[in-house]
PDB file of N, CA and C in Angstrom:
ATOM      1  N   UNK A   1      57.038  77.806  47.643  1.00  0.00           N
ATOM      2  CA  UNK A   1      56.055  77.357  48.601  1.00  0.00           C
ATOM      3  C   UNK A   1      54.698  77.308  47.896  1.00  0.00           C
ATOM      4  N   UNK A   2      53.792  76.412  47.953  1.00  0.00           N
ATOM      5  CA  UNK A   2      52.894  76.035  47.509  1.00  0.00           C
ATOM      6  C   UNK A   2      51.879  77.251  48.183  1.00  0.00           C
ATOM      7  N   UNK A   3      50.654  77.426  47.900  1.00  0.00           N
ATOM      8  CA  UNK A   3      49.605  78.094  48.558  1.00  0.00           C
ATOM      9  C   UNK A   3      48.373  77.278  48.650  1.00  0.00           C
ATOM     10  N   UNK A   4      47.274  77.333  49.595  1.00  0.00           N
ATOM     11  CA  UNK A   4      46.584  76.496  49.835  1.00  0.00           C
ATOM     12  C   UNK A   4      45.424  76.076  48.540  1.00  0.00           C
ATOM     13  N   UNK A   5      45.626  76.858  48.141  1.00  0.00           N
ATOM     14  CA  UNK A   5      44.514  76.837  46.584  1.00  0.00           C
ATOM     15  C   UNK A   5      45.324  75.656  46.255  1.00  0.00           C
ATOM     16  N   UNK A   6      46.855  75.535  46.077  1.00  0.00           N
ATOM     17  CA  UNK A   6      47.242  74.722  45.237  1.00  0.00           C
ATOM     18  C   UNK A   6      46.905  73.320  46.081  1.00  0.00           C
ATOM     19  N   UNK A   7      47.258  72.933  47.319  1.00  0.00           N
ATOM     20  CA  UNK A   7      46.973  72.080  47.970  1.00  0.00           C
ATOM     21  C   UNK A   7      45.398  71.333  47.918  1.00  0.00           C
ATOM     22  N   UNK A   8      44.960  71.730  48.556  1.00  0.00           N
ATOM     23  CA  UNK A   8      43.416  72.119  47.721  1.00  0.00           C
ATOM     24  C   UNK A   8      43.095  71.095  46.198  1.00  0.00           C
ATOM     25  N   UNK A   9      43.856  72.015  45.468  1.00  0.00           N
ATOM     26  CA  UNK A   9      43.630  71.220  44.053  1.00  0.00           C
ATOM     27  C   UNK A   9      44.197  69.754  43.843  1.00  0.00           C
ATOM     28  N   UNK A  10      45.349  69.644  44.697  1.00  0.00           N
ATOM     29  CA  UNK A  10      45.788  68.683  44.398  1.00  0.00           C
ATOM     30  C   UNK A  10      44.952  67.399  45.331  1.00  0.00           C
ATOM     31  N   UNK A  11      44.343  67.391  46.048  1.00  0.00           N
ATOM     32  CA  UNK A  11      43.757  66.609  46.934  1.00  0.00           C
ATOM     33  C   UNK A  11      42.554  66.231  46.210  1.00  0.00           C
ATOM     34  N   UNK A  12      41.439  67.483  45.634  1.00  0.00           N
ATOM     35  CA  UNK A  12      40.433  67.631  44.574  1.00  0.00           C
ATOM     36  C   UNK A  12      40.707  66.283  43.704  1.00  0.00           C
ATOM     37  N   UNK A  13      42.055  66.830  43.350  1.00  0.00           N
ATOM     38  CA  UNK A  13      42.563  65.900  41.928  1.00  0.00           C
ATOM     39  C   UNK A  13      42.515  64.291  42.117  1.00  0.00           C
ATOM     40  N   UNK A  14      42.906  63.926  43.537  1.00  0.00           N
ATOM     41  CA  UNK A  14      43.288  62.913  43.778  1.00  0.00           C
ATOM     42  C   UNK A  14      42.489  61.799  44.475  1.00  0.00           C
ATOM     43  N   UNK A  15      41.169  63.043  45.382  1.00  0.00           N
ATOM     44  CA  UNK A  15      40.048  62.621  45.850  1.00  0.00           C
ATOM     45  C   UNK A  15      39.032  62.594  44.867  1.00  0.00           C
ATOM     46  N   UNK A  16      38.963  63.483  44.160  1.00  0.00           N
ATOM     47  CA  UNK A  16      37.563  63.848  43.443  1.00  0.00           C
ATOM     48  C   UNK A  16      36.450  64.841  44.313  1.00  0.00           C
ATOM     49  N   UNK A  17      35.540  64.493  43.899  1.00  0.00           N
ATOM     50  CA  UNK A  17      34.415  65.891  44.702  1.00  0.00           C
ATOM     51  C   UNK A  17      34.147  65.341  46.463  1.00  0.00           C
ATOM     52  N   UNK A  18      34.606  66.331  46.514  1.00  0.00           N
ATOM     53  CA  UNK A  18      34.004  66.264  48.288  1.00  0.00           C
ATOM     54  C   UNK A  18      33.298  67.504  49.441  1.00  0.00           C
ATOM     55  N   UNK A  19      32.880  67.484  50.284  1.00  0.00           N
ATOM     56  CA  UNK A  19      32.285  68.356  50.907  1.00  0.00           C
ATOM     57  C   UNK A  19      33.410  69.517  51.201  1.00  0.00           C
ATOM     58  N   UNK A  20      32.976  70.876  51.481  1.00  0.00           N
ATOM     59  CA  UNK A  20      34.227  71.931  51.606  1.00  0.00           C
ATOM     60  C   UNK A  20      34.611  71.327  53.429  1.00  0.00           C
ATOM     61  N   UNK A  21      34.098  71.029  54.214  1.00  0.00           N
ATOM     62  CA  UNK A  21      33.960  70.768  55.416  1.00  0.00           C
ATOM     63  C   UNK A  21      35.116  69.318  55.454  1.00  0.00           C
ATOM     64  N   UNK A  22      35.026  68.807  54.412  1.00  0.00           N
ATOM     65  CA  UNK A  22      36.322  67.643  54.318  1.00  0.00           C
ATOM     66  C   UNK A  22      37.460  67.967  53.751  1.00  0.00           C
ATOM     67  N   UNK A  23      36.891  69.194  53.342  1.00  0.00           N
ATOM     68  CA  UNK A  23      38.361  69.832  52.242  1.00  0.00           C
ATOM     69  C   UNK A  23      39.209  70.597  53.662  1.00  0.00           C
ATOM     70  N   UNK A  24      38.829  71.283  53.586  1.00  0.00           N
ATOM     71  CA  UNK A  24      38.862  72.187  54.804  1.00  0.00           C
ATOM     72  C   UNK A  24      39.667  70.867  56.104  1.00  0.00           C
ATOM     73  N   UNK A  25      39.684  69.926  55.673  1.00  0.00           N
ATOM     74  CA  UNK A  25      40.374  69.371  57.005  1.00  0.00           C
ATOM     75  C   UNK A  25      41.236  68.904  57.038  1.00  0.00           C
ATOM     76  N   UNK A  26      41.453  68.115  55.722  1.00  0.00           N
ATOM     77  CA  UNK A  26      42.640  67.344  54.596  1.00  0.00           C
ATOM     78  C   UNK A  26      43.719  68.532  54.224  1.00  0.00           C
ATOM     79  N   UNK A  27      43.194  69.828  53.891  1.00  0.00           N
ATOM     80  CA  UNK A  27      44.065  70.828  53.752  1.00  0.00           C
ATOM     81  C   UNK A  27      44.985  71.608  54.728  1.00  0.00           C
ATOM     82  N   UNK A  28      43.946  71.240  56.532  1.00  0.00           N
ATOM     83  CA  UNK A  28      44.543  71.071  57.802  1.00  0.00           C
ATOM     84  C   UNK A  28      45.520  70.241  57.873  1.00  0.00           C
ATOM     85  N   UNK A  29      45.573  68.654  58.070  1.00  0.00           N
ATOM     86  CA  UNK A  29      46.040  67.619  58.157  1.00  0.00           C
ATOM     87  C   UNK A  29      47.572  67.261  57.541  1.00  0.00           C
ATOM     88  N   UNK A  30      47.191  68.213  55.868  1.00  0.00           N
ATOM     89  CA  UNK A  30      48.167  68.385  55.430  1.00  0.00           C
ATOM     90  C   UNK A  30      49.279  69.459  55.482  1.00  0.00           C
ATOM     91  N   UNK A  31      48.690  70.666  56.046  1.00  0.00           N
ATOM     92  CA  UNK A  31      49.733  71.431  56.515  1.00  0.00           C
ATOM     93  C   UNK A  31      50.492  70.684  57.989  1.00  0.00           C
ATOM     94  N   UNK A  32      49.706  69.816  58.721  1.00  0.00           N
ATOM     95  CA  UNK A  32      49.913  69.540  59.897  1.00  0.00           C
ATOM     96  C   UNK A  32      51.169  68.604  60.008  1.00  0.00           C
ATOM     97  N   UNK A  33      51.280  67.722  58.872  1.00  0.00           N
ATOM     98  CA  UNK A  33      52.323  66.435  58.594  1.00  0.00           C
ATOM     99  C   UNK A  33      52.900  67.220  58.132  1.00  0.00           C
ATOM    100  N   UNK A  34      53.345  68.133  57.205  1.00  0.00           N
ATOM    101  CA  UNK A  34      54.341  68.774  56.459  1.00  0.00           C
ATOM    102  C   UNK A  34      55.226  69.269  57.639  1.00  0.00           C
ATOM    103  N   UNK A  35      53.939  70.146  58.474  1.00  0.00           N
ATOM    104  CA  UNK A  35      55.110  70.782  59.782  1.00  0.00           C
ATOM    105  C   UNK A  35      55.880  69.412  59.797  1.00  0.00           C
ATOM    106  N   UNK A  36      55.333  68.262  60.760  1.00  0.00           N
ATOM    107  CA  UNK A  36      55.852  67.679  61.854  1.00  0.00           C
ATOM    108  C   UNK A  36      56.945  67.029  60.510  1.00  0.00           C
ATOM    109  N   UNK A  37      57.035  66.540  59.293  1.00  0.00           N
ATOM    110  CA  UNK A  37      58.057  65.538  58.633  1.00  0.00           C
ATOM    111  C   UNK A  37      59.006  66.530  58.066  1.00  0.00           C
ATOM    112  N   UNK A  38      58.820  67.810  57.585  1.00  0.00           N
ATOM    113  CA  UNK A  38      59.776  68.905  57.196  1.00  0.00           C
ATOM    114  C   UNK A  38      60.355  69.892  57.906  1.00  0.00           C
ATOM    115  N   UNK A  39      59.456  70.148  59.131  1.00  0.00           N
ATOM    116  CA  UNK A  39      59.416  71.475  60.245  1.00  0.00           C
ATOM    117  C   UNK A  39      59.543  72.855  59.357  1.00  0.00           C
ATOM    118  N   UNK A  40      58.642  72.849  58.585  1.00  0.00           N
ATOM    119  CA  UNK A  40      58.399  73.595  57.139  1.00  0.00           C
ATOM    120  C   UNK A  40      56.809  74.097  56.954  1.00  0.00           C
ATOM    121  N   UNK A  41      56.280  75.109  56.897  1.00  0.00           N
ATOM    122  CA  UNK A  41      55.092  75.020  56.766  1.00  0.00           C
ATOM    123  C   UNK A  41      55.121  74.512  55.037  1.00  0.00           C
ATOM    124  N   UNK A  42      53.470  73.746  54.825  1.00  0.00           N
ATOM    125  CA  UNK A  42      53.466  73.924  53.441  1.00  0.00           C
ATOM    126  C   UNK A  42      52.929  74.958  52.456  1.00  0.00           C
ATOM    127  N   UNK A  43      52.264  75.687  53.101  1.00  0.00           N
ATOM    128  CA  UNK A  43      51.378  77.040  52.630  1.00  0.00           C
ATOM    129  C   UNK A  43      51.665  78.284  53.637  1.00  0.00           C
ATOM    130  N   UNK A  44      51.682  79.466  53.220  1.00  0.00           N
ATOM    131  CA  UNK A  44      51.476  80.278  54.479  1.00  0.00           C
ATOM    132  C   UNK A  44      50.179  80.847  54.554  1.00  0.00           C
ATOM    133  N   UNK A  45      49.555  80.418  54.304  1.00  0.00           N
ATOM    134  CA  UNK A  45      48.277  80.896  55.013  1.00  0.00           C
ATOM    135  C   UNK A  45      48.108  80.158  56.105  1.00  0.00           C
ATOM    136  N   UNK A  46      47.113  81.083  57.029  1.00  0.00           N
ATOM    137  CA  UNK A  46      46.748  81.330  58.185  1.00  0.00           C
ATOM    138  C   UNK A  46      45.474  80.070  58.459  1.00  0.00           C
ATOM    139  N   UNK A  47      45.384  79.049  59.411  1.00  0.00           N
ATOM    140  CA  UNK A  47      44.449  78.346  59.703  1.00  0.00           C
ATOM    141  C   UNK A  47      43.743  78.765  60.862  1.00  0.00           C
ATOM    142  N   UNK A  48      42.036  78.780  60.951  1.00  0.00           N
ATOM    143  CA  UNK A  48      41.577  78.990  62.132  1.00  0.00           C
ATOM    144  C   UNK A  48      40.598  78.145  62.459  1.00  0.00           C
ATOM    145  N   UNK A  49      40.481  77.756  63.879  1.00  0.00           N
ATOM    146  CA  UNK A  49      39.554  77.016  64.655  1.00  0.00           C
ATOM    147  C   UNK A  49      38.303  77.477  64.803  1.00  0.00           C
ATOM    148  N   UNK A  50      37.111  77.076  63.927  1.00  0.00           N
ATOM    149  CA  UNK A  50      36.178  77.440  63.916  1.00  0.00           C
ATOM    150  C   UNK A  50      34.814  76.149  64.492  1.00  0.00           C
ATOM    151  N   UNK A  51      33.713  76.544  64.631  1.00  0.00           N
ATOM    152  CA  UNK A  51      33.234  75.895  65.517  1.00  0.00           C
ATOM    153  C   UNK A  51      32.788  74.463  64.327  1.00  0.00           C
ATOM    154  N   UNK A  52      32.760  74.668  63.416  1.00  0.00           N
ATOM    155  CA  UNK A  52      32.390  73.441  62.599  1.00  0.00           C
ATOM    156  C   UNK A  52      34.015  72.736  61.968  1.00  0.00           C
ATOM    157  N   UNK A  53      34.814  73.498  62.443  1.00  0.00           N
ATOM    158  CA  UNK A  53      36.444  72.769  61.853  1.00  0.00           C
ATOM    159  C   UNK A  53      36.870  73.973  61.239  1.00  0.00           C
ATOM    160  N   UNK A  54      38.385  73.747  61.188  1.00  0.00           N
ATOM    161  CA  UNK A  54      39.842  74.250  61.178  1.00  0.00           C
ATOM    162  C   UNK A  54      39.101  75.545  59.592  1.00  0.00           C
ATOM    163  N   UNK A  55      39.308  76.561  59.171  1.00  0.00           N
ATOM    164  CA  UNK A  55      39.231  77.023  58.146  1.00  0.00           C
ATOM    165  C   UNK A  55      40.612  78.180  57.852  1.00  0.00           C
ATOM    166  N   UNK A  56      41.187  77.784  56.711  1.00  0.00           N
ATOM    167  CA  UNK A  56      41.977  78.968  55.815  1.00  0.00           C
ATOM    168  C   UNK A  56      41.433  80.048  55.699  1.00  0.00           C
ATOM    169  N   UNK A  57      42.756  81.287  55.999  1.00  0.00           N
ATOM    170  CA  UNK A  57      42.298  82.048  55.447  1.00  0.00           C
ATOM    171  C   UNK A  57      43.540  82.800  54.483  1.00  0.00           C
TER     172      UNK A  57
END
């Protein structure tokens, strides 16, 4: 299982530089499709609803 650092990097890699506030959502988005196309988480870390968007912990 991947961990979100790795996810993270790979998006970094693929996006290039972006705000943590966009990272932080893409790294949501992507645990979110993994559930619904694998019924698998892709990371186990913990996501929380915070008032500026979703944050890992």
């Amino acid at each position: 299982m991947a961990t979100v650092f790795d996810v993270a990097q790979y998006i970094l890699e693929r996006l290039g530089q972006t705000t943590a506030i966009k990272l932080e959502k893409l790294v949501y988005y992507a645990q979110a499709w993994h559930l619904v196309w694998e019924d698998t988480p892709l990371f186990a870390s913990r996501i929380e609803a915070w008032a500026n968007g979703s944050v890992c912990h």
